[in-house]
N, C-alpha and C. Protein backbone atom coordinates (compact mmCIF):
# COMPACT_ATOMS: atom_id res chain seq x y z
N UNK A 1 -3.91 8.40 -26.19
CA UNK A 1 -4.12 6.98 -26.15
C UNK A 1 -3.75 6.45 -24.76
N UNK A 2 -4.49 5.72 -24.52
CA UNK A 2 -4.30 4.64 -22.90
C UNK A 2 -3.29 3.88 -23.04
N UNK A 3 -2.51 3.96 -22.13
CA UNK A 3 -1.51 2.66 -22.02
C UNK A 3 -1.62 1.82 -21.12
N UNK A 4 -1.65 0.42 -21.43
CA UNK A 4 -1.89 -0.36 -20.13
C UNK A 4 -0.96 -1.16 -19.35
N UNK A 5 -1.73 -0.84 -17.92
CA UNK A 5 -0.18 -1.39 -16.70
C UNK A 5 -0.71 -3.04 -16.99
N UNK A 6 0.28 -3.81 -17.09
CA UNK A 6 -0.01 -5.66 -15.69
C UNK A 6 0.36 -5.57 -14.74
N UNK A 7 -0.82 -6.39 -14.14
CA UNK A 7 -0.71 -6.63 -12.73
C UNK A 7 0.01 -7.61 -12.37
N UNK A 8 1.06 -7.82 -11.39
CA UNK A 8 2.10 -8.80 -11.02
C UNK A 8 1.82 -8.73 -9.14
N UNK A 9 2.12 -10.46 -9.49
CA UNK A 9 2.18 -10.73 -8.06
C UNK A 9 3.28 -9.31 -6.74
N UNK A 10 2.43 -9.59 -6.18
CA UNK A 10 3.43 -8.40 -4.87
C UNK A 10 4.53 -9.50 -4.56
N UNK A 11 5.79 -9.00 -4.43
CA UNK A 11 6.88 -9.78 -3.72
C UNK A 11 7.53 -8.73 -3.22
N UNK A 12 8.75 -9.20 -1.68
CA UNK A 12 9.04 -8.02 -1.21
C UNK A 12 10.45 -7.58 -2.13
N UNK A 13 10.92 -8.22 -3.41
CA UNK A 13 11.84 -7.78 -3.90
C UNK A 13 11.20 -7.10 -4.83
N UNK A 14 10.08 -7.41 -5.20
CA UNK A 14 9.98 -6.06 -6.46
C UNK A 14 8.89 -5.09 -5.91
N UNK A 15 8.81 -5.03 -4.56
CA UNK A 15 8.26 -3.69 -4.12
C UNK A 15 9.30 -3.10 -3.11
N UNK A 16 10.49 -3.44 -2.84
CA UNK A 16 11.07 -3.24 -1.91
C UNK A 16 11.87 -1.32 -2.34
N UNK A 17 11.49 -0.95 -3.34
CA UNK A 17 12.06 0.44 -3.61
C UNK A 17 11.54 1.26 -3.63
N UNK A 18 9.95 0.64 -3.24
CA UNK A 18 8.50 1.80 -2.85
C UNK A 18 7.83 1.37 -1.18
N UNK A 19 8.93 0.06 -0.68
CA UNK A 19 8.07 -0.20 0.81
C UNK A 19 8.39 -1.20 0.92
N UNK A 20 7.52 -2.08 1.63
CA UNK A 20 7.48 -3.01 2.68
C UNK A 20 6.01 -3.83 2.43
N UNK A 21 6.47 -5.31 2.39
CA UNK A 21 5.06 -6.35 2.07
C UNK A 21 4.95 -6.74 3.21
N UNK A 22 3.93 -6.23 4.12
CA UNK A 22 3.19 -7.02 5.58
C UNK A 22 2.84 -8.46 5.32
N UNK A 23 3.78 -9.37 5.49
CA UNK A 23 2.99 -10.54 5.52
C UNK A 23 3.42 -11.53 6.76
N UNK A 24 2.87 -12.61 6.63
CA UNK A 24 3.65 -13.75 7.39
C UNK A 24 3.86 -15.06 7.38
N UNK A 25 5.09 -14.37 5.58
CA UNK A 25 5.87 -15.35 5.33
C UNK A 25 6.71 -15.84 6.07
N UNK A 26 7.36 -16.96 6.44
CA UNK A 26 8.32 -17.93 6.84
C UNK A 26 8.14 -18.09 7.87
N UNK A 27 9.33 -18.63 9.05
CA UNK A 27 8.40 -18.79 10.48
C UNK A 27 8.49 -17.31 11.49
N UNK A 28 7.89 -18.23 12.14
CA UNK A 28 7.55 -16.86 13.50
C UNK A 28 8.77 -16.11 13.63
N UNK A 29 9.61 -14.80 14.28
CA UNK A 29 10.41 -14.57 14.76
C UNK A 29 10.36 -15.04 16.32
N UNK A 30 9.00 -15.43 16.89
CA UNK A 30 9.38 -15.29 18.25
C UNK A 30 7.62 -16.47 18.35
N UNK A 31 7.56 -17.22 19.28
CA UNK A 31 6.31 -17.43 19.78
C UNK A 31 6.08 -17.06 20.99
N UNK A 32 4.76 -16.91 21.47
CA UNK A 32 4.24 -16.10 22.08
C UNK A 32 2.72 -16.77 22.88
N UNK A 33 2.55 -16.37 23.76
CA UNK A 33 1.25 -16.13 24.40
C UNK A 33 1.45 -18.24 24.41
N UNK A 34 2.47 -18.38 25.40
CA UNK A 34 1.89 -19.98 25.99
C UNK A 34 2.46 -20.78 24.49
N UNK A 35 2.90 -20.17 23.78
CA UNK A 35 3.56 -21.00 21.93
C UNK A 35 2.04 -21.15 21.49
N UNK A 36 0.98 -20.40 21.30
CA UNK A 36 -0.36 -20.81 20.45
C UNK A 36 -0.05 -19.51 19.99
N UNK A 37 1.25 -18.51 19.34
CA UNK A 37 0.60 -17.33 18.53
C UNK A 37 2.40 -16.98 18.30
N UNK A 38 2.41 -16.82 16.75
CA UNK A 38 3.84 -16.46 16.17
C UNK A 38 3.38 -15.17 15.95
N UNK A 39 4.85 -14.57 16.82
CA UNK A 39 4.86 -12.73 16.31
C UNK A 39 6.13 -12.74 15.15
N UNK A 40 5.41 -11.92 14.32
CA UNK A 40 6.65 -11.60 13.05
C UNK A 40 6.76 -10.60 13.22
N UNK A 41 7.95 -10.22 13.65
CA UNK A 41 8.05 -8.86 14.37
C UNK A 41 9.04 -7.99 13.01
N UNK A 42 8.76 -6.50 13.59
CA UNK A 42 9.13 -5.60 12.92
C UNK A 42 9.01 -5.43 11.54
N UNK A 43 7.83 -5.66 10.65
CA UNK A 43 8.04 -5.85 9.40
C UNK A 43 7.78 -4.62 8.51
N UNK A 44 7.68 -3.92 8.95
CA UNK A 44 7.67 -2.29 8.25
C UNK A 44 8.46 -1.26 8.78
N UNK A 45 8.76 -0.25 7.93
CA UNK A 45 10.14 0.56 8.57
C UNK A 45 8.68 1.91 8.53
N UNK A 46 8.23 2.33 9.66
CA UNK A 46 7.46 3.32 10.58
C UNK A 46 7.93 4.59 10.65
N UNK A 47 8.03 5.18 9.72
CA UNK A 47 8.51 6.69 9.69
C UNK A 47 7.66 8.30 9.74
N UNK A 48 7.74 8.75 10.90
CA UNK A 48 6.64 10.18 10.97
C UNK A 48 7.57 10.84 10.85
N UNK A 49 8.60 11.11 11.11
CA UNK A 49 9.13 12.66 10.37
C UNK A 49 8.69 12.97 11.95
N UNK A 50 9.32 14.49 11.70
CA UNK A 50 8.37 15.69 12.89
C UNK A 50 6.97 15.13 13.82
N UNK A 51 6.76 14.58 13.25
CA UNK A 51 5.03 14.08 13.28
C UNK A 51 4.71 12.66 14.40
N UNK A 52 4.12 11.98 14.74
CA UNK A 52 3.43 10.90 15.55
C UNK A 52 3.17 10.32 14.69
N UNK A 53 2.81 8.96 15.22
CA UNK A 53 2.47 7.58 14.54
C UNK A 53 0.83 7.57 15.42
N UNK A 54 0.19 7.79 14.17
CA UNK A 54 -1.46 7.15 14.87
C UNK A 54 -1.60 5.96 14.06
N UNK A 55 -3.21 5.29 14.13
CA UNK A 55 -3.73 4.44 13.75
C UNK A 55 -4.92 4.66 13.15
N UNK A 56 -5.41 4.82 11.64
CA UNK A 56 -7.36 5.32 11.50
C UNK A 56 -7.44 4.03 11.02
N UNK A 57 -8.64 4.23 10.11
CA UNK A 57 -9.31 3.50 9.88
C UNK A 57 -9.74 3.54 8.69
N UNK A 58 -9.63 3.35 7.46
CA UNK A 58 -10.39 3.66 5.75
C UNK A 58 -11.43 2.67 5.19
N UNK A 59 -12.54 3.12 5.02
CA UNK A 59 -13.39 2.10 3.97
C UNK A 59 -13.31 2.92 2.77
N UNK A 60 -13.18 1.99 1.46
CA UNK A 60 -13.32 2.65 0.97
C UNK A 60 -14.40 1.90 -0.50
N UNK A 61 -14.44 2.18 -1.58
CA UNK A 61 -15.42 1.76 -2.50
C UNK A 61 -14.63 0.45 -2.93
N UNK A 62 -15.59 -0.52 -3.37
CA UNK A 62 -14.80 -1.59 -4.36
C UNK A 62 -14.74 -1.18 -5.44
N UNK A 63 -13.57 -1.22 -5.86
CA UNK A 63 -13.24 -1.02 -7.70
C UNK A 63 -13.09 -2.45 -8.53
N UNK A 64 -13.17 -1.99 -10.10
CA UNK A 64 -12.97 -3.13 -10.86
C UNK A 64 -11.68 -2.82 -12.09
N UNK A 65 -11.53 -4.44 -12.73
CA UNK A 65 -10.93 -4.35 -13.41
C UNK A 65 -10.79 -4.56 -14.59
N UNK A 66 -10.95 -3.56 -15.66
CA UNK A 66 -9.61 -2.71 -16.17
C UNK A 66 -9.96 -1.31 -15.29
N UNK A 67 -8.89 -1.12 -14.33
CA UNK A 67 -9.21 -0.33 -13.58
C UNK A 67 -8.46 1.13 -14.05
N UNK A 68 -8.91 2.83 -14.12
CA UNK A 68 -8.52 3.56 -15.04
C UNK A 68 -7.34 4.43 -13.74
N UNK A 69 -6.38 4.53 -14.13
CA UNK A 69 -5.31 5.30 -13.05
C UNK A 69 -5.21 6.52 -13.61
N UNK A 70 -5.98 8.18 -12.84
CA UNK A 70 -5.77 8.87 -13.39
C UNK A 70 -5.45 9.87 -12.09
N UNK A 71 -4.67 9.18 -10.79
CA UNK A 71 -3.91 10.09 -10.17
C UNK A 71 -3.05 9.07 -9.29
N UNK A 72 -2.25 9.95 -8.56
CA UNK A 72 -1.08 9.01 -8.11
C UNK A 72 -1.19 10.29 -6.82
N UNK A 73 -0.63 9.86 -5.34
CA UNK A 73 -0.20 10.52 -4.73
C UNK A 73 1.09 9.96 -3.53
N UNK A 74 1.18 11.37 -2.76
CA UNK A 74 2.77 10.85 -1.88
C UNK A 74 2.48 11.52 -0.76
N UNK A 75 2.93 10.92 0.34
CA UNK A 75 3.10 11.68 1.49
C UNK A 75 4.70 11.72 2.00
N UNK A 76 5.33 13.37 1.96
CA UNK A 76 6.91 13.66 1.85
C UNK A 76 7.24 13.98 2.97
N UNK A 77 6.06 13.36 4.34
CA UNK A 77 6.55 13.59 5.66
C UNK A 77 6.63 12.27 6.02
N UNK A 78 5.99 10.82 5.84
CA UNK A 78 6.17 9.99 6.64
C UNK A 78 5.39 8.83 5.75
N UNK A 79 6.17 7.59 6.46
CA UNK A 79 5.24 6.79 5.54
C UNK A 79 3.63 6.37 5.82
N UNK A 80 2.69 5.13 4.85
CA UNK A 80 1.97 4.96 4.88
C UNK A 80 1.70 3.50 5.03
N UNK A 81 1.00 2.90 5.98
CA UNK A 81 1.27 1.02 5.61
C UNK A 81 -0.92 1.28 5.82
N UNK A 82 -0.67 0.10 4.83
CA UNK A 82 -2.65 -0.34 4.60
C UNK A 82 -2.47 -1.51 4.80
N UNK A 83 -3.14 -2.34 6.23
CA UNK A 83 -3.25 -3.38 6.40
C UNK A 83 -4.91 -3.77 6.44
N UNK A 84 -5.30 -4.77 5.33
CA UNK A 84 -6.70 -5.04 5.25
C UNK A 84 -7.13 -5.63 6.13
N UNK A 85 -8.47 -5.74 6.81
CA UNK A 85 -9.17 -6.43 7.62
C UNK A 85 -9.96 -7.06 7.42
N UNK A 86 -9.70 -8.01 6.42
CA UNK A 86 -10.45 -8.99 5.62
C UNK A 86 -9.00 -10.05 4.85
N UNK A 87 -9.65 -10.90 4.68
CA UNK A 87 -8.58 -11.50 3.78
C UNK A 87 -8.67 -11.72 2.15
N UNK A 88 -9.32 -10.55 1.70
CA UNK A 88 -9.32 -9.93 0.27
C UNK A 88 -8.51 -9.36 -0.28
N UNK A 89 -7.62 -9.78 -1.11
CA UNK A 89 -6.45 -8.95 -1.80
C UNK A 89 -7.18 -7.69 -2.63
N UNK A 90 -6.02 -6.56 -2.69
CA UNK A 90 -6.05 -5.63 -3.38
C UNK A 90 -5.22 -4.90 -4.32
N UNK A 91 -5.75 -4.24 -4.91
CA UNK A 91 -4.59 -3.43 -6.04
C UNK A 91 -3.47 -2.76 -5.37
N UNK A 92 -2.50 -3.35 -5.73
CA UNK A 92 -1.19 -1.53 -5.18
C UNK A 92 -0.58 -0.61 -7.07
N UNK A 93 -0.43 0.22 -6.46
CA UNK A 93 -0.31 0.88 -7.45
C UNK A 93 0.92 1.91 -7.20
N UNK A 94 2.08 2.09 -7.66
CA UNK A 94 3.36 2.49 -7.26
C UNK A 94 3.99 3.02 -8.34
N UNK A 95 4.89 4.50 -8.08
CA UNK A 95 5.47 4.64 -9.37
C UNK A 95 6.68 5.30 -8.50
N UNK A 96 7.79 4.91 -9.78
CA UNK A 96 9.18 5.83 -9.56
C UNK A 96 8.72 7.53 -9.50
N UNK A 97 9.84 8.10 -9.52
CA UNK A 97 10.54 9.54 -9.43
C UNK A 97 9.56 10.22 -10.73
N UNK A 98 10.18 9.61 -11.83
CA UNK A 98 9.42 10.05 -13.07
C UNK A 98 8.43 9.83 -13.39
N UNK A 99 7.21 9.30 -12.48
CA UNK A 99 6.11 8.86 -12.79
C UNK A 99 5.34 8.11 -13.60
N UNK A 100 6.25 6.92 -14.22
CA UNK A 100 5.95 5.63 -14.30
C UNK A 100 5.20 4.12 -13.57
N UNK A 101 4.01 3.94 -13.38
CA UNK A 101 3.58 3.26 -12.78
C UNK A 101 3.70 1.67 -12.90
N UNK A 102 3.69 1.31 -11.81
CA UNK A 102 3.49 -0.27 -11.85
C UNK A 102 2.13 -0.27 -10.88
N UNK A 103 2.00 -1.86 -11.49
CA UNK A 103 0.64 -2.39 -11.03
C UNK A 103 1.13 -3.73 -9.67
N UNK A 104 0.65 -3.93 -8.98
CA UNK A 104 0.99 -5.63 -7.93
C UNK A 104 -0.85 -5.96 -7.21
N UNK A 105 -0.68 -7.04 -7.28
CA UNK A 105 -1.88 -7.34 -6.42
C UNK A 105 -1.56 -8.21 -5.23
N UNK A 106 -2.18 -8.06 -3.92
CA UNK A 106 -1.54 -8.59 -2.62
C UNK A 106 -1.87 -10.10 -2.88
N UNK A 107 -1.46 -11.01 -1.53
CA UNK A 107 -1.90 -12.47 -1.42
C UNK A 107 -3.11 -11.97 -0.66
N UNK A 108 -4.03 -12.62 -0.16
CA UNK A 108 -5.26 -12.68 0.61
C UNK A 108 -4.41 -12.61 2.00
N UNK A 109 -5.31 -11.20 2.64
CA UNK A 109 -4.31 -10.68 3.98
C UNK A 109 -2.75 -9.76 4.02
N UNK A 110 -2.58 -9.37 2.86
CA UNK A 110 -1.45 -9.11 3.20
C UNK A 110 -1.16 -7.91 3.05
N UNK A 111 -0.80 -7.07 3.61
CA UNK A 111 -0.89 -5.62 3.65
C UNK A 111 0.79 -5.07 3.05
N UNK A 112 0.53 -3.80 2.80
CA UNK A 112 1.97 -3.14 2.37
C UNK A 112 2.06 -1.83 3.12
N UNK A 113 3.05 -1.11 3.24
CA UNK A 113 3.51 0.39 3.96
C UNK A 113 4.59 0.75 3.00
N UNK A 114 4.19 2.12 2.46
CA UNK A 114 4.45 2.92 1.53
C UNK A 114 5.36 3.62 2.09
N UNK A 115 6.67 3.67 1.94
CA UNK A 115 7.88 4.53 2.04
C UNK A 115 7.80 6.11 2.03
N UNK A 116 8.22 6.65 2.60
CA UNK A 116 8.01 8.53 3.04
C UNK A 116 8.11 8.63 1.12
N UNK A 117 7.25 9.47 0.80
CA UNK A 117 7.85 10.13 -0.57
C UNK A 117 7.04 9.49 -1.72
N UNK A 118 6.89 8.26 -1.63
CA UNK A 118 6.66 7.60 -2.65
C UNK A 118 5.17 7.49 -3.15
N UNK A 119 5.23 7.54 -4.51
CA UNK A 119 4.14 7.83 -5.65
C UNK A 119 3.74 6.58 -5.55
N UNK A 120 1.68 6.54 -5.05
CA UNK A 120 1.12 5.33 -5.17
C UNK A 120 -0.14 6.01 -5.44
N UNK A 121 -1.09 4.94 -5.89
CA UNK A 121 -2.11 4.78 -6.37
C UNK A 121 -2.97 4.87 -4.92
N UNK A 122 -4.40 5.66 -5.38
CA UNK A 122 -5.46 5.37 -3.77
C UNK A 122 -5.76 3.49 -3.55
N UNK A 123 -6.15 3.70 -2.66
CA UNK A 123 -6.83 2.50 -2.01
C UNK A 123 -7.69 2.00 -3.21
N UNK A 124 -7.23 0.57 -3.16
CA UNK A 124 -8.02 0.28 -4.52
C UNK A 124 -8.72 -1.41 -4.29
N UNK A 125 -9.73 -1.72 -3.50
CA UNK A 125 -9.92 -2.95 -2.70
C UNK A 125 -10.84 -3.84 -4.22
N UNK A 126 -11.00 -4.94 -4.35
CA UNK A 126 -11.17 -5.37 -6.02
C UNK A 126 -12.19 -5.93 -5.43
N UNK A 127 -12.89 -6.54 -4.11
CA UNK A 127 -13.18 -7.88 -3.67
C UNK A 127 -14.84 -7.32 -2.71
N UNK A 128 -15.25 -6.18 -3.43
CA UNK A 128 -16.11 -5.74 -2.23
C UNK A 128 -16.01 -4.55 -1.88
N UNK A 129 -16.29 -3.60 -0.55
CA UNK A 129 -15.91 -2.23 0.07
C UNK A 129 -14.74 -3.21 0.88
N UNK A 130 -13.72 -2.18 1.00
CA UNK A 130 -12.41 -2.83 1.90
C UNK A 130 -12.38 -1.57 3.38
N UNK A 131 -12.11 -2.21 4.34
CA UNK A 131 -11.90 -1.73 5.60
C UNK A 131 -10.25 -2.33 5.74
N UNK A 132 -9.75 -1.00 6.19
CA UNK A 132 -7.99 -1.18 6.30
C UNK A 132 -7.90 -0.41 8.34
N UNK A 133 -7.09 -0.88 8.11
CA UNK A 133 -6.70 0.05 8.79
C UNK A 133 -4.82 0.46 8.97
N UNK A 134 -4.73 1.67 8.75
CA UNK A 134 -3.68 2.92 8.04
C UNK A 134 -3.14 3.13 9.77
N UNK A 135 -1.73 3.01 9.45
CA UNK A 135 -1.08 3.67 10.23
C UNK A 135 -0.32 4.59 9.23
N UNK A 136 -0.03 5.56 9.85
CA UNK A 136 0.53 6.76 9.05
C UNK A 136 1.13 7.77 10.40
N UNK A 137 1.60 9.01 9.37
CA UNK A 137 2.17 10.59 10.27
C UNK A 137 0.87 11.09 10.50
N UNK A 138 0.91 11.53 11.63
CA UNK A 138 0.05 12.67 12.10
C UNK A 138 0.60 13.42 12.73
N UNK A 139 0.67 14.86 12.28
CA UNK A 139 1.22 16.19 12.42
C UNK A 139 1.32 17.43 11.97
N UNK A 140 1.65 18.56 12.26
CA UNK A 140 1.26 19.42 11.52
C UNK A 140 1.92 19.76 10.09
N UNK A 141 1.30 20.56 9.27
CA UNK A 141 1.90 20.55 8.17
C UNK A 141 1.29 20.02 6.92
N UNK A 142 1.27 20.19 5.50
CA UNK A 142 0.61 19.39 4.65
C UNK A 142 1.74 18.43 4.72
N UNK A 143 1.07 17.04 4.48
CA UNK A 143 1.58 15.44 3.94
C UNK A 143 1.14 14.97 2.70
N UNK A 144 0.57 15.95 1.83
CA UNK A 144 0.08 15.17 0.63
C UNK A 144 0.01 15.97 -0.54
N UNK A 145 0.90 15.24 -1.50
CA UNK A 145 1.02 15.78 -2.93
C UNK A 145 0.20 14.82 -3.96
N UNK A 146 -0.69 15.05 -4.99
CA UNK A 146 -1.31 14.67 -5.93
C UNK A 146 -0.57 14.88 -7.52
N UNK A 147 -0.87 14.18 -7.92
CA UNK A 147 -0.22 14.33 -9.93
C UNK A 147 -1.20 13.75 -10.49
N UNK A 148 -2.51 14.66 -11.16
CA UNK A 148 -3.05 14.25 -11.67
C UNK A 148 -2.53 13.56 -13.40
N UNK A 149 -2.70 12.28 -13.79
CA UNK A 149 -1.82 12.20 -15.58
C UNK A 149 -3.06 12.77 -16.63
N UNK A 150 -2.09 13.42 -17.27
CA UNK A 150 -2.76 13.85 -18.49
C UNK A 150 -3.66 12.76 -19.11
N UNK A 151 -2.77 11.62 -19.54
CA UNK A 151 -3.69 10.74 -20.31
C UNK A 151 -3.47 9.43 -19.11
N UNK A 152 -5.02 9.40 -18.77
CA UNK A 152 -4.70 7.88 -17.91
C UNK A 152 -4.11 6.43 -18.52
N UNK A 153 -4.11 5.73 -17.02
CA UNK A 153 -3.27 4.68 -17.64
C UNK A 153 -4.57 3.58 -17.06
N UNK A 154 -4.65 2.14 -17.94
CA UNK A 154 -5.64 1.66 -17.76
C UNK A 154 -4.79 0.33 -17.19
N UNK A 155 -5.23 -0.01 -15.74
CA UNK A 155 -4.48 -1.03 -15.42
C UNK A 155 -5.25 -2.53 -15.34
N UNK A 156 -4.69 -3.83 -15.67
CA UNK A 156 -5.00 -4.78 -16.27
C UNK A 156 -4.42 -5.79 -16.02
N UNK A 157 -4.90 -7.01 -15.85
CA UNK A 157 -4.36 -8.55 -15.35
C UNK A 157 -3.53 -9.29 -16.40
């Protein structure tokens, strides 16, 4: 039998034990460029391990919802942040140790970075094809573990 996730607003306290919410809430840390541009600086903790920090690029399919979760993965060298290039929110999908999932959906623009280790859901854009662009580890070595679930989980608003 299916069990189904809700979807809850993203906040950085109830994602803060799987990452970091890219946004730009409150004021600037700093203005910039003549005061016409607030930098919010440092808002993700950037971890490669052994490895380099690049920059790609992901499109990937639009999905819908009741959307079916039937894998989860982790990268146990470094983290992952998906910042959209659109201002279309998307699914995050996150689970503890024991592989329990939660569901969050972003504000319009607001990206997240996935903590070294941690169990999330693929790219899941609701609003269209989504173009991100991924900073992550690049280095040698595998970075990626999969758990496919026996019985999926069907996630839901």
């Amino acid at each position: 039998m299916t069990s189904d996730i809700r979807i809850s607003p993203l906040t950085a306290a109830a994602f803060a034990p799987f990452g970091d919410v890219l946004n730009c809430d409150g004021d600037p840390d700093k203005m910039i460029n003549a005061g016409l541009c607030g930098r919010f600086h440092d808002r993700a903790q950037v971890d490669a391990g052994d490895g380099r920090v690049g920059i790609s690029l992901f499109r990937s399919e639009l999905r819908e919802l009741p959307y079916q979760l039937d894998l989860v993965e982790r990268h146990p060298e470094g983290s992952q942040a998906f910042i959209p290039m659109s201002l279309d929110p998307f699914l995050v999908v996150v689970a503890d140790d024991d592989l329990r999932p939660q569901a969050f959906i972003t504000a319009p623009g607001e990206g997240i970075n996935f903590h070294r280790n941690v169990w999330h859901g693929v790219l899941t854009p609701l609003s269209g094809p989504g173009l991100f662009a991924v900073i992550d580890r690049i280095g040698d070595g595998p970075n990626l573990e999969e758990h496919v679930f026996a019985t999926p989980y069907r996630v839901v608003v």
